[in-house]
Protein backbone atom coordinates (compact mmCIF):
# COMPACT_ATOMS: atom_id res chain seq x y z
CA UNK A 1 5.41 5.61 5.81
CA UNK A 2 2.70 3.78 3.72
CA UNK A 3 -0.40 5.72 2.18
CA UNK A 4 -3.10 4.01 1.04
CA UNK A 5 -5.34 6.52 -2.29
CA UNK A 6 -8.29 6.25 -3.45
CA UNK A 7 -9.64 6.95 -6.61
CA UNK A 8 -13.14 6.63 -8.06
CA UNK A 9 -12.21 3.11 -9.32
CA UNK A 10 -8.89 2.41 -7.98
CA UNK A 11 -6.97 1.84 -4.24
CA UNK A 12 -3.56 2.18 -4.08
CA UNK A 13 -0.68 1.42 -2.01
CA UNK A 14 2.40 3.17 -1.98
CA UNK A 15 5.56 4.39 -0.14
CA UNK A 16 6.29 6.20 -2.65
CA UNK A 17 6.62 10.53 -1.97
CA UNK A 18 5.75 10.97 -5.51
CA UNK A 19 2.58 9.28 -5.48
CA UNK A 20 1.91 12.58 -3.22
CA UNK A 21 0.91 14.37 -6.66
CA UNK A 22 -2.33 12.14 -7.20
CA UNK A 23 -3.95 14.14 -4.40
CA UNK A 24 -3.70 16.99 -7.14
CA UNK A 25 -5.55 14.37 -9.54
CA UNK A 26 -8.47 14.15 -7.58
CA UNK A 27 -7.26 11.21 -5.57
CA UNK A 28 -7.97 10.87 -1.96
CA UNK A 29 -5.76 9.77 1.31
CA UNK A 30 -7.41 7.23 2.37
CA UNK A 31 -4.96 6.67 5.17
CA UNK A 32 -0.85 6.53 6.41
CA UNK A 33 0.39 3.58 7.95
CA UNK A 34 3.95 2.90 9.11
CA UNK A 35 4.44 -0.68 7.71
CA UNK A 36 3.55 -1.94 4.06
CA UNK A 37 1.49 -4.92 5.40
CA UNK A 38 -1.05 -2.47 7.63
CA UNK A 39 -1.22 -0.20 4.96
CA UNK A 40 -2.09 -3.10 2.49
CA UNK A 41 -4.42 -4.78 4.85
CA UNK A 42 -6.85 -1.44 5.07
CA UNK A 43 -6.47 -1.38 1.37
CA UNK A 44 -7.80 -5.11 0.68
CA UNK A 45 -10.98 -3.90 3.32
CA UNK A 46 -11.44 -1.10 1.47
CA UNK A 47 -11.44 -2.62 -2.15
CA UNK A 48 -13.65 -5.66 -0.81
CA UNK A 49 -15.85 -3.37 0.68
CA UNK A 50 -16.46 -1.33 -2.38
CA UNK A 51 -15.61 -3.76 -5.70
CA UNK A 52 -12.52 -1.57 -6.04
CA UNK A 53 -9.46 -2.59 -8.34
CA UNK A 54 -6.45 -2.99 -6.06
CA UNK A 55 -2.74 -1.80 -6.90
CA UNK A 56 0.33 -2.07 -5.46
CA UNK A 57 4.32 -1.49 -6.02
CA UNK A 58 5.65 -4.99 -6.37
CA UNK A 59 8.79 -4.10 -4.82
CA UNK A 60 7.72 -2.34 -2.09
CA UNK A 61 6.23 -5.87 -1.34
CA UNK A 62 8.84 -7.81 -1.54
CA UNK A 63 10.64 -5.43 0.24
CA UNK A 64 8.17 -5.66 3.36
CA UNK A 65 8.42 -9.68 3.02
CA UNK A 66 12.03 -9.56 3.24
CA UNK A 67 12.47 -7.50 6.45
CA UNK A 68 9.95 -9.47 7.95
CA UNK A 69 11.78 -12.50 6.92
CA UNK A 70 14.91 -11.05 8.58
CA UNK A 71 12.97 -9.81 11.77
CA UNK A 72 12.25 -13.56 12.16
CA UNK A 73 15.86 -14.91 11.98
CA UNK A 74 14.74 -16.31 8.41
CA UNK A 75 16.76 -16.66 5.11
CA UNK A 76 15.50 -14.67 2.28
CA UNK A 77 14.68 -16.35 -1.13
């Protein structure tokens, strides 16, 4: 599971169950998604939408990229 929080200035994406503790810091759920990529889409929108600064876990990324790499039949890099 993906959430996507949203500060005053800030979006964030994260799979992380930690992260959970931001809602205490005045961050807000912006949504839950059950795939990195969804979750990440909805966050670009959102930052677009509102000149928000954008931030992500780089290695729940690549993480995403390589099971969709192996969902394909592909080689990872």
């Amino acid at each position: 599971m993906f959430k996507v929080l949203r500060n005053r200035d800030r979006v964030l994406v994260t799979g992380r169950g930690e992260d959970a503790a931001l809602l205490q810091l005045g961050w807000t759920l912006v949504g839950a998604f059950d795939d990195w990529t969804s979750a990440y889409k909805a966050a670009v929108k959102l930052a677009e939408r509102e000149d928000l600064i954008l931030e992500w876990y780089l290695e729940e990324e690549l993480a995403a990229a390589k099971a969709t790499l192996k969902a394909i039949g592909g080689e990872p890099v």
